[in-house]
C-alpha atoms as a PDB file:
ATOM      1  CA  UNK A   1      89.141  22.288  80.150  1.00  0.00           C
ATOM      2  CA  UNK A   2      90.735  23.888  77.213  1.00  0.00           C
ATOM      3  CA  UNK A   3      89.819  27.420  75.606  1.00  0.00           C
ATOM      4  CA  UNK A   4      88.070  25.277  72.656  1.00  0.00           C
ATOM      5  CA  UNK A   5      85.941  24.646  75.117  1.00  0.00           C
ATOM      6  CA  UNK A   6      84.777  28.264  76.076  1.00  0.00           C
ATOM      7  CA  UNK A   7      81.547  29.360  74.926  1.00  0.00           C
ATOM      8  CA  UNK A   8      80.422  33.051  73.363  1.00  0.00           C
ATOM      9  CA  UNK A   9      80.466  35.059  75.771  1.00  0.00           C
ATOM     10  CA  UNK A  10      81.950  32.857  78.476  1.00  0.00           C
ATOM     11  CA  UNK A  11      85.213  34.322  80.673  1.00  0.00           C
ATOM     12  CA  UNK A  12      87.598  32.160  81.955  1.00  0.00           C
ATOM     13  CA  UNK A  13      90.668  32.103  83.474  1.00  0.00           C
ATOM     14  CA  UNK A  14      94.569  31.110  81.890  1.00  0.00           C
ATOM     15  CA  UNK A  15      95.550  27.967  83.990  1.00  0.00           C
ATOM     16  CA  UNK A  16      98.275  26.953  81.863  1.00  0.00           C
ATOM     17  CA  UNK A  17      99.833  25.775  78.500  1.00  0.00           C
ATOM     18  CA  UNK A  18      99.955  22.396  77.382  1.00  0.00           C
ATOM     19  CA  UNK A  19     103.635  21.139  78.177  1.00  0.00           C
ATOM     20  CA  UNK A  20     105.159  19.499  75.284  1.00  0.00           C
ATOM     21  CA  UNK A  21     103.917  22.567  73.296  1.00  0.00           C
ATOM     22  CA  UNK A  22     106.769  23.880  70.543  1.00  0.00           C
ATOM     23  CA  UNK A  23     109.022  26.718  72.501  1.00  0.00           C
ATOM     24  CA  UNK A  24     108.239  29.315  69.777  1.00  0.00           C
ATOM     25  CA  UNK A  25     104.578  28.754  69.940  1.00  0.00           C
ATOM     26  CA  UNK A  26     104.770  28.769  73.686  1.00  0.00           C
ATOM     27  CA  UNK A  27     106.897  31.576  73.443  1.00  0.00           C
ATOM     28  CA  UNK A  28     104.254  33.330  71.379  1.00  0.00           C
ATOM     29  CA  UNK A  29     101.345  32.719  73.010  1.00  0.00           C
ATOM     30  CA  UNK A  30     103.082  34.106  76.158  1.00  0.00           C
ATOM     31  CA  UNK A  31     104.005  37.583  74.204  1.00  0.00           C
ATOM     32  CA  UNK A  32     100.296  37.361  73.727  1.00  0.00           C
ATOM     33  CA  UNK A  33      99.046  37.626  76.825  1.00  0.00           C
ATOM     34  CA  UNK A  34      98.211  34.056  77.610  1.00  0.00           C
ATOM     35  CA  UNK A  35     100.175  33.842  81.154  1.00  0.00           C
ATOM     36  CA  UNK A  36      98.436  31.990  84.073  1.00  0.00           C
ATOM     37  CA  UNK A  37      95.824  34.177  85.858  1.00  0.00           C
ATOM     38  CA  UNK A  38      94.835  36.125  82.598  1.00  0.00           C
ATOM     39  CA  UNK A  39      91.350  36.643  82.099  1.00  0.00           C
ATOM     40  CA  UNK A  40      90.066  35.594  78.175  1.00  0.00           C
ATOM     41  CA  UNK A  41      86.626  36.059  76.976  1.00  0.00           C
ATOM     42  CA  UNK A  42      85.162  34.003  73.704  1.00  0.00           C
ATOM     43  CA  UNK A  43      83.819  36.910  71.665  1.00  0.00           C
ATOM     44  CA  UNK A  44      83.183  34.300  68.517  1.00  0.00           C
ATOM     45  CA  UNK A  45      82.783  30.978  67.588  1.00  0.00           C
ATOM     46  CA  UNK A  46      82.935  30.450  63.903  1.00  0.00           C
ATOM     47  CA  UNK A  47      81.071  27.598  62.026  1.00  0.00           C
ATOM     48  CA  UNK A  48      82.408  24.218  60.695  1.00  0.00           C
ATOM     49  CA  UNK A  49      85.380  24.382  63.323  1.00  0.00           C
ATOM     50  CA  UNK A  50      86.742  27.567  61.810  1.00  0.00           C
ATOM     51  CA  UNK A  51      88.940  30.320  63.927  1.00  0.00           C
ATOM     52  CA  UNK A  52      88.113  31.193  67.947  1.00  0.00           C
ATOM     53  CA  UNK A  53      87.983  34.746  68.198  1.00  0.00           C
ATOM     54  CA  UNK A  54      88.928  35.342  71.903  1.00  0.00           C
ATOM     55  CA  UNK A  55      89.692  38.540  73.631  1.00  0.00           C
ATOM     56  CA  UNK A  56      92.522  39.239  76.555  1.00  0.00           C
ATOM     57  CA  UNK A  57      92.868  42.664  77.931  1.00  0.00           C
ATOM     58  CA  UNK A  58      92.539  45.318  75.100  1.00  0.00           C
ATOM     59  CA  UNK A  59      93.839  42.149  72.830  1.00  0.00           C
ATOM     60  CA  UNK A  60      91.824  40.336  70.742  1.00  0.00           C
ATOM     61  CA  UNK A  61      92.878  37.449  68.729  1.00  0.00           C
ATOM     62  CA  UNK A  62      91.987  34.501  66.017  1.00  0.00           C
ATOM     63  CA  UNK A  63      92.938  31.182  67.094  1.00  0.00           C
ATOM     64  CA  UNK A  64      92.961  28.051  65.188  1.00  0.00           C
ATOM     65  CA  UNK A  65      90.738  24.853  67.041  1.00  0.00           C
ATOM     66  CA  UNK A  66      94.531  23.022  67.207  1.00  0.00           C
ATOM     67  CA  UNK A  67      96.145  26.319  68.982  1.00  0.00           C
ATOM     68  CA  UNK A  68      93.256  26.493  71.464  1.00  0.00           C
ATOM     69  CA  UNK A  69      92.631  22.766  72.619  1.00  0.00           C
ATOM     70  CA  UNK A  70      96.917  23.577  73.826  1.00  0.00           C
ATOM     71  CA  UNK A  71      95.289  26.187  76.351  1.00  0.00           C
ATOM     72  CA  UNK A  72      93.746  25.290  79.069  1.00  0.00           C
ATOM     73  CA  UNK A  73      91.640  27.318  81.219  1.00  0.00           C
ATOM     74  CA  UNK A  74      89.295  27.431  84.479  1.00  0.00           C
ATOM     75  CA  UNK A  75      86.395  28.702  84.875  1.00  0.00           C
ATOM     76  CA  UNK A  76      83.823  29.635  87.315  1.00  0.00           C
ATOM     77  CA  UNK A  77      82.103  26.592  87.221  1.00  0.00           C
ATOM     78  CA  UNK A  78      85.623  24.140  87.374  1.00  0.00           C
ATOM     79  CA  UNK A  79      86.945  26.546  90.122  1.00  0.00           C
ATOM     80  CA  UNK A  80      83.128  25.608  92.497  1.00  0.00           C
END
């Protein structure tokens, strides 16, 4: 499951990156706070496939649909 796939409202959990993502994305994205392990709550979900507004720790941050479908994530539900 990737974090485009998170609902509002909806925790999860960081399982990994997508491999063949760029290095300075990846590299990014780590400095961000998206490490394995790392809870990340949708706060948002904007209309017409806009922006992801997700939150991790104190953090919170706008990400793009093609950003957020290179995250993927486990929750509660993939985890039973």
């Amino acid at each position: 499951m990737t974090l485009w796939e998170l609902n509002k409202g909806e925790t999860a959990n960081v399982s990994h990156l997508w491999e063949h993502l760029d290095d300075s994305v990846s590299t990014r994205l780590v400095e961000m706070g998206f490490e394995t392990d790392q809870n990340i709550t949708c706060l948002r979900r904007s209309v017409f496939a806009g922006p992801l507004v997700i939150q991790i720790g104190d953090c919170v941050y706008s990400l793009e649909q093609k950003i957020a479908e290179q995250i993927f994530i486990s929750t509660q539900e993939t985890i039973s």
